[in-house]
PDB file of N, CA and C in Angstrom:
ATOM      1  N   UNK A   1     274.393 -45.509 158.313  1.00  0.00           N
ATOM      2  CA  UNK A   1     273.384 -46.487 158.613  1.00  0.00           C
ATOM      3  C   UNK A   1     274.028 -47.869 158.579  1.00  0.00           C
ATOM      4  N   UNK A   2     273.815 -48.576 159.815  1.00  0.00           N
ATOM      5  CA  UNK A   2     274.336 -50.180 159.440  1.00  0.00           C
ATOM      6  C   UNK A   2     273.657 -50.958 158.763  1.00  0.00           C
ATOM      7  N   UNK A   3     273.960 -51.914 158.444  1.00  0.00           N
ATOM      8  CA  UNK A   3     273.155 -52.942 157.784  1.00  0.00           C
ATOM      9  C   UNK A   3     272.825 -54.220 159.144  1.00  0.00           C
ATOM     10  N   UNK A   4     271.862 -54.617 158.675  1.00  0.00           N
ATOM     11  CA  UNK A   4     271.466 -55.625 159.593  1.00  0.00           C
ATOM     12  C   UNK A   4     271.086 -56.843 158.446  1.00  0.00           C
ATOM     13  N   UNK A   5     271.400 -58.503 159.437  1.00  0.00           N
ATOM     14  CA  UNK A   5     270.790 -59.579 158.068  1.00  0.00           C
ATOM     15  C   UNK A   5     269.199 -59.662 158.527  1.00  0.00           C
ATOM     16  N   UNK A   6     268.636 -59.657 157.259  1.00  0.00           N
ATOM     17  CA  UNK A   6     267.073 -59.862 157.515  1.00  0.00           C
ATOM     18  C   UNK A   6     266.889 -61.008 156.060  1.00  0.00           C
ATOM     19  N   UNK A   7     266.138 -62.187 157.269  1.00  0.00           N
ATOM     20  CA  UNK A   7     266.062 -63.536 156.630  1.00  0.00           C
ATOM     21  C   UNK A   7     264.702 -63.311 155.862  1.00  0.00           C
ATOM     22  N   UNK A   8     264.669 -63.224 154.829  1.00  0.00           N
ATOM     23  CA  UNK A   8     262.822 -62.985 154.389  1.00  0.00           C
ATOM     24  C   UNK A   8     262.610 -64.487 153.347  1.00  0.00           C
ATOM     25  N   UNK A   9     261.689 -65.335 153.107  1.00  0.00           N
ATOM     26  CA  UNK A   9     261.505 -65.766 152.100  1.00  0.00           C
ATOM     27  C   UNK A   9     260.175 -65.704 151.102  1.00  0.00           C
ATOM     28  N   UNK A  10     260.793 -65.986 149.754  1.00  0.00           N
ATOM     29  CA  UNK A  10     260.272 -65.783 148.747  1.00  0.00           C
ATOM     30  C   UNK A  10     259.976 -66.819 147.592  1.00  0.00           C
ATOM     31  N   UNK A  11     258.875 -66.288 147.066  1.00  0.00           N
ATOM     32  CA  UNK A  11     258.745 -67.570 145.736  1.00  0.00           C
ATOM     33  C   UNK A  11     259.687 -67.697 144.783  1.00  0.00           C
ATOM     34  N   UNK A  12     259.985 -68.672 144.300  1.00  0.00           N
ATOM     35  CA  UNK A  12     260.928 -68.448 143.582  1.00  0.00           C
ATOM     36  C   UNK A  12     261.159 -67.862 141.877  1.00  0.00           C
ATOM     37  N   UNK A  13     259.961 -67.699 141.792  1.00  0.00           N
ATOM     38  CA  UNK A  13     259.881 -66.755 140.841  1.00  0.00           C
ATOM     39  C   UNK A  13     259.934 -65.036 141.218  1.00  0.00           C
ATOM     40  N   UNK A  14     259.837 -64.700 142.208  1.00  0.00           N
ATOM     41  CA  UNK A  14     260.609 -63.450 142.471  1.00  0.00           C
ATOM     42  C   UNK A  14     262.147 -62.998 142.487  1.00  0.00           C
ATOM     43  N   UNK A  15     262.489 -64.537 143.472  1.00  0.00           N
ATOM     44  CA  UNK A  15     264.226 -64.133 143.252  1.00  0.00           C
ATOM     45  C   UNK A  15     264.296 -64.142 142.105  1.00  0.00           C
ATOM     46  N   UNK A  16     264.233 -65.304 140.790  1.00  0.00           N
ATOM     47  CA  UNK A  16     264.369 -65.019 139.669  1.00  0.00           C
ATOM     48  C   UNK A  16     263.966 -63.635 139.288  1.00  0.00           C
ATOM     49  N   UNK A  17     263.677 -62.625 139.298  1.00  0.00           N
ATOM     50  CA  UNK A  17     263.031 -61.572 139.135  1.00  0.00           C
ATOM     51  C   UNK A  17     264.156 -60.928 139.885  1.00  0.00           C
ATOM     52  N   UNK A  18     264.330 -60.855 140.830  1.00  0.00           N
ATOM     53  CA  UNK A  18     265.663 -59.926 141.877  1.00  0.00           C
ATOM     54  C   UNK A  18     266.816 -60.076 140.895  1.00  0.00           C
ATOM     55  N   UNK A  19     267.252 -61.360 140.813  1.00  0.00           N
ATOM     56  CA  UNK A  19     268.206 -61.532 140.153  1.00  0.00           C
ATOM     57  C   UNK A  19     268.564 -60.770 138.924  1.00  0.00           C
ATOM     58  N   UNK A  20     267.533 -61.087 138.158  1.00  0.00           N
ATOM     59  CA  UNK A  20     267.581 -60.339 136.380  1.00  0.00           C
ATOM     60  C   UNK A  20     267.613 -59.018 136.583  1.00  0.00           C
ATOM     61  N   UNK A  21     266.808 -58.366 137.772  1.00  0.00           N
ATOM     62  CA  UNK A  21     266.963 -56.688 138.192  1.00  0.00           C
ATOM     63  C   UNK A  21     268.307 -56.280 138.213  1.00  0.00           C
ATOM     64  N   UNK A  22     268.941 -57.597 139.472  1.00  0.00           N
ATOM     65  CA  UNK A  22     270.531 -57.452 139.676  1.00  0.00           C
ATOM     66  C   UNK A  22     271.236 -57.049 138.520  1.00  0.00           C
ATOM     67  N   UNK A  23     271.190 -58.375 137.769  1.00  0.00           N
ATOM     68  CA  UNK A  23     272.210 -58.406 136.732  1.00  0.00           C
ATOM     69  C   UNK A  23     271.883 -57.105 135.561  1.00  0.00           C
ATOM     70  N   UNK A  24     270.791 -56.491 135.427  1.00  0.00           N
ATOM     71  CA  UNK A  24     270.521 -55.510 134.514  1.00  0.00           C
ATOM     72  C   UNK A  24     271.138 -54.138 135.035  1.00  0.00           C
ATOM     73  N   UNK A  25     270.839 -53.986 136.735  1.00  0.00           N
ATOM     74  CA  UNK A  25     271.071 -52.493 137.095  1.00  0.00           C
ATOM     75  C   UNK A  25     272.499 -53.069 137.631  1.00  0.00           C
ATOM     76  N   UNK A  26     273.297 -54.007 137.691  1.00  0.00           N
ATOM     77  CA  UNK A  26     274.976 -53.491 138.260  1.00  0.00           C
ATOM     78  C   UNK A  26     274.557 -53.867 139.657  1.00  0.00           C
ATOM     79  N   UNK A  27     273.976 -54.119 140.061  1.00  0.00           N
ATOM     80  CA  UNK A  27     274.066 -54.242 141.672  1.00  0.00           C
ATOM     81  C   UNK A  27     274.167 -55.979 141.787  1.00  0.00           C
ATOM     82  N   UNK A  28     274.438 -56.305 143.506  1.00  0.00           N
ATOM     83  CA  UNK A  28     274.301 -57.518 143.842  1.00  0.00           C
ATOM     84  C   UNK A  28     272.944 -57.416 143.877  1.00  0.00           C
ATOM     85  N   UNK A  29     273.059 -59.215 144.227  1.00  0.00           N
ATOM     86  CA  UNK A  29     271.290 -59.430 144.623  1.00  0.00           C
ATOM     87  C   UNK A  29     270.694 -58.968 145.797  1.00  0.00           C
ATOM     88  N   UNK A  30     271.293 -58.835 146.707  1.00  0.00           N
ATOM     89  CA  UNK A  30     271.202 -58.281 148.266  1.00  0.00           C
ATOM     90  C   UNK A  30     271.047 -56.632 147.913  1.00  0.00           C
ATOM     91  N   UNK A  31     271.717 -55.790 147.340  1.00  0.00           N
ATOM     92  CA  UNK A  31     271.589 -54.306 146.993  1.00  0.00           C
ATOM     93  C   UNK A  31     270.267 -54.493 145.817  1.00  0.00           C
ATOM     94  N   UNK A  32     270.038 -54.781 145.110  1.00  0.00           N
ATOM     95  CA  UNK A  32     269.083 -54.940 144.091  1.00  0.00           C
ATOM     96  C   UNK A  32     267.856 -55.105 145.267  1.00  0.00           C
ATOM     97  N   UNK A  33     267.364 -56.112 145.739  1.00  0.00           N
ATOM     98  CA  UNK A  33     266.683 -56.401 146.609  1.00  0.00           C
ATOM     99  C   UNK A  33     266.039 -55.087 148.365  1.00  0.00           C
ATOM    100  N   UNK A  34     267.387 -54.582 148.349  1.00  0.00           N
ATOM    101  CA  UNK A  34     267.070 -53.846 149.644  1.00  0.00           C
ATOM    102  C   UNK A  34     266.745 -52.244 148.985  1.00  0.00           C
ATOM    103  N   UNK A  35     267.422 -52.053 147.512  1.00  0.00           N
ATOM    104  CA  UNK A  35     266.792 -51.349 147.014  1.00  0.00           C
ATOM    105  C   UNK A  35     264.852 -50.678 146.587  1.00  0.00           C
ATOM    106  N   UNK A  36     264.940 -51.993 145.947  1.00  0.00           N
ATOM    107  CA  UNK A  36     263.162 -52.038 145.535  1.00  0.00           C
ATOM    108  C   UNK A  36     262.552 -52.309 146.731  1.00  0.00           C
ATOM    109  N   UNK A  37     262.709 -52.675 148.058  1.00  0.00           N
ATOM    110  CA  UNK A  37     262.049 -52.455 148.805  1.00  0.00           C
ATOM    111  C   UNK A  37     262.035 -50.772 149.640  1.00  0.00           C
ATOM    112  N   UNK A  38     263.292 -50.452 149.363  1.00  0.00           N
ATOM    113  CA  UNK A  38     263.212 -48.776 149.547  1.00  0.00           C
ATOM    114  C   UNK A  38     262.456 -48.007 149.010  1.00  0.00           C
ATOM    115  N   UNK A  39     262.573 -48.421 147.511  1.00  0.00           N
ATOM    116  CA  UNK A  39     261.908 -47.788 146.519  1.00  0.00           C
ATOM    117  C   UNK A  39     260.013 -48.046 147.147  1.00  0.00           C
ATOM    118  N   UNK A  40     259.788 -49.064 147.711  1.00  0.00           N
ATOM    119  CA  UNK A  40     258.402 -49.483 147.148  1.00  0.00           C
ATOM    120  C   UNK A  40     258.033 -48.824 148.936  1.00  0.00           C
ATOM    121  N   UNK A  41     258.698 -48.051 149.322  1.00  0.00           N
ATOM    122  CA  UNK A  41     258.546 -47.617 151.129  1.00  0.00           C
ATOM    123  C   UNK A  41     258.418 -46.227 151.042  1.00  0.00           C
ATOM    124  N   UNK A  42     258.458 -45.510 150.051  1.00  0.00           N
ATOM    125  CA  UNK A  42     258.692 -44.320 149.728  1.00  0.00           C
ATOM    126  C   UNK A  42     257.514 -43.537 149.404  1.00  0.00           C
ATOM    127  N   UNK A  43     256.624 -42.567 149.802  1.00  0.00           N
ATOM    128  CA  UNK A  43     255.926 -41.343 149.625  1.00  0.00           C
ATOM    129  C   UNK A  43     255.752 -41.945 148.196  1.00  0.00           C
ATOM    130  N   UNK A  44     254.308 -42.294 147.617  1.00  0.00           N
ATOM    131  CA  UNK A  44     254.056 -41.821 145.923  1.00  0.00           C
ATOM    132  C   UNK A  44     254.526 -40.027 145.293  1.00  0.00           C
ATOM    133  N   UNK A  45     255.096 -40.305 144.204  1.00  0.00           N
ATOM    134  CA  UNK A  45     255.614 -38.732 143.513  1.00  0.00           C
ATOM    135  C   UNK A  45     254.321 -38.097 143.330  1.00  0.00           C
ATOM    136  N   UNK A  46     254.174 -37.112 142.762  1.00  0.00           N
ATOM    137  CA  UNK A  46     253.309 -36.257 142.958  1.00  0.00           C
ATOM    138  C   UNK A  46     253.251 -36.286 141.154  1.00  0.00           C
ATOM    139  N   UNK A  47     254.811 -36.509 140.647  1.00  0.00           N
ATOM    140  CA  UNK A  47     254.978 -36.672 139.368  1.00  0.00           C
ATOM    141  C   UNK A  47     254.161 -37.589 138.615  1.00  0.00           C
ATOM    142  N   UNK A  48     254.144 -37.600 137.307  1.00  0.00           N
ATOM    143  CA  UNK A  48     253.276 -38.833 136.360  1.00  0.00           C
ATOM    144  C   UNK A  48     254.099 -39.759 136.252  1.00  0.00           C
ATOM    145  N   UNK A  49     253.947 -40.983 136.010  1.00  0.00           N
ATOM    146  CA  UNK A  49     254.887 -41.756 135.714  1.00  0.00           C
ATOM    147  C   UNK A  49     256.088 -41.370 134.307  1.00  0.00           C
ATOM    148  N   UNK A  50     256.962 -41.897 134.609  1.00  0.00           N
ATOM    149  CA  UNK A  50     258.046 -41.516 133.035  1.00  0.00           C
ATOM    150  C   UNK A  50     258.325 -39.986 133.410  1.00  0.00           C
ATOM    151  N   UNK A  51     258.027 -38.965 134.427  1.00  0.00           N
ATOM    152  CA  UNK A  51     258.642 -37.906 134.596  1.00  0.00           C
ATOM    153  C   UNK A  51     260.123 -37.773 134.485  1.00  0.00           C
ATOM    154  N   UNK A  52     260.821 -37.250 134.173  1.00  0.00           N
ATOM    155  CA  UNK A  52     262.225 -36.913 134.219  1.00  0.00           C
ATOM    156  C   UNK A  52     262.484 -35.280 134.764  1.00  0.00           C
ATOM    157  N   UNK A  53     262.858 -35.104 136.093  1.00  0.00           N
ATOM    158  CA  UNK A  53     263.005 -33.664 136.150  1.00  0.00           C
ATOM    159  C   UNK A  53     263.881 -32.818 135.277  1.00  0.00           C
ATOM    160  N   UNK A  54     263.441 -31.359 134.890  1.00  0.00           N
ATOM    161  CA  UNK A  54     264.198 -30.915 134.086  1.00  0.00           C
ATOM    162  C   UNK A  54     263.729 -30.918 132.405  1.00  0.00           C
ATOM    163  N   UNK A  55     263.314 -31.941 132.375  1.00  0.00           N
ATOM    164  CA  UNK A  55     262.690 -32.054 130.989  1.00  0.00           C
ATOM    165  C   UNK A  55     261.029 -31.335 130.476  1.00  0.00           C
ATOM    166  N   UNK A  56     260.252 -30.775 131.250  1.00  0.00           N
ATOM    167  CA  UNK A  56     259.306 -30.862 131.117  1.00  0.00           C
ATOM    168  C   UNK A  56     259.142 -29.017 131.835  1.00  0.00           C
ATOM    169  N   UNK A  57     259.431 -28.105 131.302  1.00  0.00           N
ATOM    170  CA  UNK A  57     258.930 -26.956 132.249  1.00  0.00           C
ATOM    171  C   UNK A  57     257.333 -26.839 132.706  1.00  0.00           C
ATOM    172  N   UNK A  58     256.168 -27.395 132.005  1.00  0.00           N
ATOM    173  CA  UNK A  58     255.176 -27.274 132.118  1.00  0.00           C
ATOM    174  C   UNK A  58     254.445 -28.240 132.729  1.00  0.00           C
ATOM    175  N   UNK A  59     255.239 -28.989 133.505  1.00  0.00           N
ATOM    176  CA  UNK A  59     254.454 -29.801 134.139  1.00  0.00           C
ATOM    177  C   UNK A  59     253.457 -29.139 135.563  1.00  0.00           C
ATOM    178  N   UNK A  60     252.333 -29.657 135.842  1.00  0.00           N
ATOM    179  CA  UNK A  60     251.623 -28.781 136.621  1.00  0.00           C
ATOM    180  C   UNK A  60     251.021 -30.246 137.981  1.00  0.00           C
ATOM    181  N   UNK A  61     251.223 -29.378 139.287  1.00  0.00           N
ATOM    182  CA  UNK A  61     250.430 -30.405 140.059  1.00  0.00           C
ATOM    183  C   UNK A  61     249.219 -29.521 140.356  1.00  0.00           C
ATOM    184  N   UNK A  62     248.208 -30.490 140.783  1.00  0.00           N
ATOM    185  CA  UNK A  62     247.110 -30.015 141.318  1.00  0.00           C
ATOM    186  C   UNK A  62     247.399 -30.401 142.945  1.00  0.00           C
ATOM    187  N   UNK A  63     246.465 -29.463 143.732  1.00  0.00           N
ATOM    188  CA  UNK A  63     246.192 -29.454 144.794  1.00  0.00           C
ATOM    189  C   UNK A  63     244.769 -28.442 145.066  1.00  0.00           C
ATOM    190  N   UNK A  64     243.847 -29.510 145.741  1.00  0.00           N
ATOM    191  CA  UNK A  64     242.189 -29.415 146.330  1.00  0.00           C
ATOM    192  C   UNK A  64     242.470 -28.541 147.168  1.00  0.00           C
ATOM    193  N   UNK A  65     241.470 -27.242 147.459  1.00  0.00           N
ATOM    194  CA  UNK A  65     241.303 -26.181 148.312  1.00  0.00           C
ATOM    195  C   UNK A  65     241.522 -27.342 149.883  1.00  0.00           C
ATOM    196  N   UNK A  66     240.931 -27.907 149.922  1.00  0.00           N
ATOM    197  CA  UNK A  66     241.374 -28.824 151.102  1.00  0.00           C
ATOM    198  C   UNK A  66     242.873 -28.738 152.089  1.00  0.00           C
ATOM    199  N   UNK A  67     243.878 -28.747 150.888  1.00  0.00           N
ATOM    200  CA  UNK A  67     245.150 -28.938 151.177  1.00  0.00           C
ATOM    201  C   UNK A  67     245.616 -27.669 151.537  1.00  0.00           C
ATOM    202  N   UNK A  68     245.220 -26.698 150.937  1.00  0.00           N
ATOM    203  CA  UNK A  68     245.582 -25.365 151.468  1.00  0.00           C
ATOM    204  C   UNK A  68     244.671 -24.518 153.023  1.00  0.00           C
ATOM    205  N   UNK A  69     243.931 -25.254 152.509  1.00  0.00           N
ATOM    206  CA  UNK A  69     243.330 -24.761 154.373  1.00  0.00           C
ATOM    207  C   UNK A  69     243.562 -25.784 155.334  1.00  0.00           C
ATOM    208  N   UNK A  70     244.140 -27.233 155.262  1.00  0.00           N
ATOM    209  CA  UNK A  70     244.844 -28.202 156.274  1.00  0.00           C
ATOM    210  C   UNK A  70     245.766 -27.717 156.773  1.00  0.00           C
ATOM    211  N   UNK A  71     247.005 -27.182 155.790  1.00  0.00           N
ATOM    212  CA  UNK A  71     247.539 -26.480 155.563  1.00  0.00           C
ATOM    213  C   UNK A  71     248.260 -25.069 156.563  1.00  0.00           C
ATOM    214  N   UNK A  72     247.124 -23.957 155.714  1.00  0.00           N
ATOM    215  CA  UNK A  72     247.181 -23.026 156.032  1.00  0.00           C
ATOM    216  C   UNK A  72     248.010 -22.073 155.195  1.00  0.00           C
ATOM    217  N   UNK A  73     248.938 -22.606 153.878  1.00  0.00           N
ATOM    218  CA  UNK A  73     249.896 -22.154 153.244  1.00  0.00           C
ATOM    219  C   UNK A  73     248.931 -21.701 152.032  1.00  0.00           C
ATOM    220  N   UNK A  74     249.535 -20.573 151.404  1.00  0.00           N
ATOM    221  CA  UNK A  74     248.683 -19.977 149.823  1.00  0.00           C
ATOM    222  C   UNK A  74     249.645 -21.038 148.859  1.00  0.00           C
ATOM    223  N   UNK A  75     248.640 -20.477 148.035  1.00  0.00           N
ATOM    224  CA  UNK A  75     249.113 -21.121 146.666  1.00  0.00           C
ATOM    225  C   UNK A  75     250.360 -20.905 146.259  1.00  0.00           C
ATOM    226  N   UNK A  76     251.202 -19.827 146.939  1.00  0.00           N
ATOM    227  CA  UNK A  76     252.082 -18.761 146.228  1.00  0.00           C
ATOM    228  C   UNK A  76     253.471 -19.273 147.098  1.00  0.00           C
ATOM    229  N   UNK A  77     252.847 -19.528 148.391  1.00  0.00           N
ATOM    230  CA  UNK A  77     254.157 -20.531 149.299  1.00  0.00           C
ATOM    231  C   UNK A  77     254.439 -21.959 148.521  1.00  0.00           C
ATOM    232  N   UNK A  78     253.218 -22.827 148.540  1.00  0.00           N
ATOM    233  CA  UNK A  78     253.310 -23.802 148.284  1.00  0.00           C
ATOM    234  C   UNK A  78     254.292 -24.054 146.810  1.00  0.00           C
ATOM    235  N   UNK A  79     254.100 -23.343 145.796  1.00  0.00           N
ATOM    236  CA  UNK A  79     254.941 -23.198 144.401  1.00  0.00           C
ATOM    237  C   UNK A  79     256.084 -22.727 144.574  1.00  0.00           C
ATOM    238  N   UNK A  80     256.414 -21.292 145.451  1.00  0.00           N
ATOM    239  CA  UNK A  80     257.564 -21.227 146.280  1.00  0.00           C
ATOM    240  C   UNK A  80     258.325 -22.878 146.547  1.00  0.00           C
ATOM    241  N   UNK A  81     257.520 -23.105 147.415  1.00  0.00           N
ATOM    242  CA  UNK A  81     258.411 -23.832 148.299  1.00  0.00           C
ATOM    243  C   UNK A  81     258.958 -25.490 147.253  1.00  0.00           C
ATOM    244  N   UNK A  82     257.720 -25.800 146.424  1.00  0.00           N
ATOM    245  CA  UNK A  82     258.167 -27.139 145.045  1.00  0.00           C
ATOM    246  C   UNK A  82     259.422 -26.657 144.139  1.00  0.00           C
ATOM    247  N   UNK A  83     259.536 -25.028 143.718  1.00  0.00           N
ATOM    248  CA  UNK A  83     260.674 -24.687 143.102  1.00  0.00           C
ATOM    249  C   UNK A  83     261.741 -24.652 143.297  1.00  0.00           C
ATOM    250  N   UNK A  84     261.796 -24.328 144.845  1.00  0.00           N
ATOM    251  CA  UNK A  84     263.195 -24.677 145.629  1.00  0.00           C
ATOM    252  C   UNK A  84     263.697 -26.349 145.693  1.00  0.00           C
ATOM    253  N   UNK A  85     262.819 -27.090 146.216  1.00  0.00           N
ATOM    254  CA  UNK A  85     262.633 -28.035 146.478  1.00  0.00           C
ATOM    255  C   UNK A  85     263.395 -28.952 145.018  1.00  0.00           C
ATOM    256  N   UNK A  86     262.893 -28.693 143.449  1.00  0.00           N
ATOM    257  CA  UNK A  86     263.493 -29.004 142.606  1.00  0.00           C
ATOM    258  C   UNK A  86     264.658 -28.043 142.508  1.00  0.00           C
ATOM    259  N   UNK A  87     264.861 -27.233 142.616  1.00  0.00           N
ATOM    260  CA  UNK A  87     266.071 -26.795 142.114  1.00  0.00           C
ATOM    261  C   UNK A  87     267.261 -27.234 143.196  1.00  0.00           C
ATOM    262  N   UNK A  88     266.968 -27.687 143.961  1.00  0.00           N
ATOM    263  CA  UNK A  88     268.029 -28.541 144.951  1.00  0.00           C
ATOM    264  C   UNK A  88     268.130 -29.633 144.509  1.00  0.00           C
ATOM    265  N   UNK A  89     267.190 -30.222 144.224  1.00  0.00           N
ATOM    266  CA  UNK A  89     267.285 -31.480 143.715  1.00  0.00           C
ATOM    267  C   UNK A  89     268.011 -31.581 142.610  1.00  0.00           C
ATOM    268  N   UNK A  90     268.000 -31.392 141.520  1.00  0.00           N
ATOM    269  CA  UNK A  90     268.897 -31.069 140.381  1.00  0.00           C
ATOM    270  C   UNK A  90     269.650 -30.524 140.391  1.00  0.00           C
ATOM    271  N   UNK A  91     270.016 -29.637 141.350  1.00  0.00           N
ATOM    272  CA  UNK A  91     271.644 -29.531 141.672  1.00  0.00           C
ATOM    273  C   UNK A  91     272.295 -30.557 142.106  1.00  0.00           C
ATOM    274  N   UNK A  92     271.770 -31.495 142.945  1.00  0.00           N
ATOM    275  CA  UNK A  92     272.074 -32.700 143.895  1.00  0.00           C
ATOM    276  C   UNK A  92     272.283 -33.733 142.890  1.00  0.00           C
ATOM    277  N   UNK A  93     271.536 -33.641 142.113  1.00  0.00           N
ATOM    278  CA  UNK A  93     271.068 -34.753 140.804  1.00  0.00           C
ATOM    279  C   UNK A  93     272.889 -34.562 139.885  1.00  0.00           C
ATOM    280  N   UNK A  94     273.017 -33.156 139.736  1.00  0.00           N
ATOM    281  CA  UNK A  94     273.781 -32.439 138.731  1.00  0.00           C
ATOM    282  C   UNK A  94     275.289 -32.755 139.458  1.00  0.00           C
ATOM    283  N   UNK A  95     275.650 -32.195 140.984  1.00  0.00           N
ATOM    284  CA  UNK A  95     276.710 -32.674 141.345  1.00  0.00           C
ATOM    285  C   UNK A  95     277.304 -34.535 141.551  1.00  0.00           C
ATOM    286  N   UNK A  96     276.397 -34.890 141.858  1.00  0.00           N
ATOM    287  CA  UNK A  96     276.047 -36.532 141.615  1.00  0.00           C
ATOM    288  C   UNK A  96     276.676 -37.379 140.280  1.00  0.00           C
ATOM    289  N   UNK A  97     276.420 -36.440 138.951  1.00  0.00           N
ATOM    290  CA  UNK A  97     276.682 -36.908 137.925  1.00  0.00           C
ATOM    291  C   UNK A  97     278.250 -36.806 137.590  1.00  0.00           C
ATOM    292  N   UNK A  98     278.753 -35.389 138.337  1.00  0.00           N
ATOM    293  CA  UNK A  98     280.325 -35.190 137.996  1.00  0.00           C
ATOM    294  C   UNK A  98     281.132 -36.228 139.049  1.00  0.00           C
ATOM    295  N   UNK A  99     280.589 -36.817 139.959  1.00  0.00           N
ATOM    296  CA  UNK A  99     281.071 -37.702 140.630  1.00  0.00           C
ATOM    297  C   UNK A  99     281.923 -38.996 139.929  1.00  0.00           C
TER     298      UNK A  99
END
């Protein structure tokens, strides 16, 4: 993916705010910045807040009969298909870390 410059402005109590993000997570202000707007572009988790995958075997989502007849998938695909779904992920998560 290239990068492109995108001129945006802001109050200046936000950059102050970008900045302190910067300097806390290791990134520049430009990566800090194009980050949290990734972050804030992204599908809501399905997770609770403070989730950590891996930590929690009993965590449970709900889903309204609605979703399964929009759908068309059983209950039995759909859990299928979230288990895979994490267990890739935490492999991804897991090879990531030996990096």
């Amino acid at each position: 993916m290239s990068n492109i410059q995108f001129n945006l402005r802001v109050p200046q109590e936000l950059k102050d705010r970008i900045e302190e993000a910067a300097k806390r997570s290791g990134r520049s202000i430009n990566a800090e910045a194009a980050y949290r707007l990734e972050r804030g572009l992204l599908p809501p988790s399905p997770f609770p807040p403070g989730y950590v995958p891996g930590h929690d075997s009993s965590i449970r989502i709900k889903f309204d009969d609605a979703f399964f007849e929009d759908t068309g998938l059983t209950k039995v695909e759909v859990s299928q298909y979230i288990s895979e779904v994490i267990k890739r992920d935490l492999k991804n998560i897991r090879n990531n870390e030996d990096e």
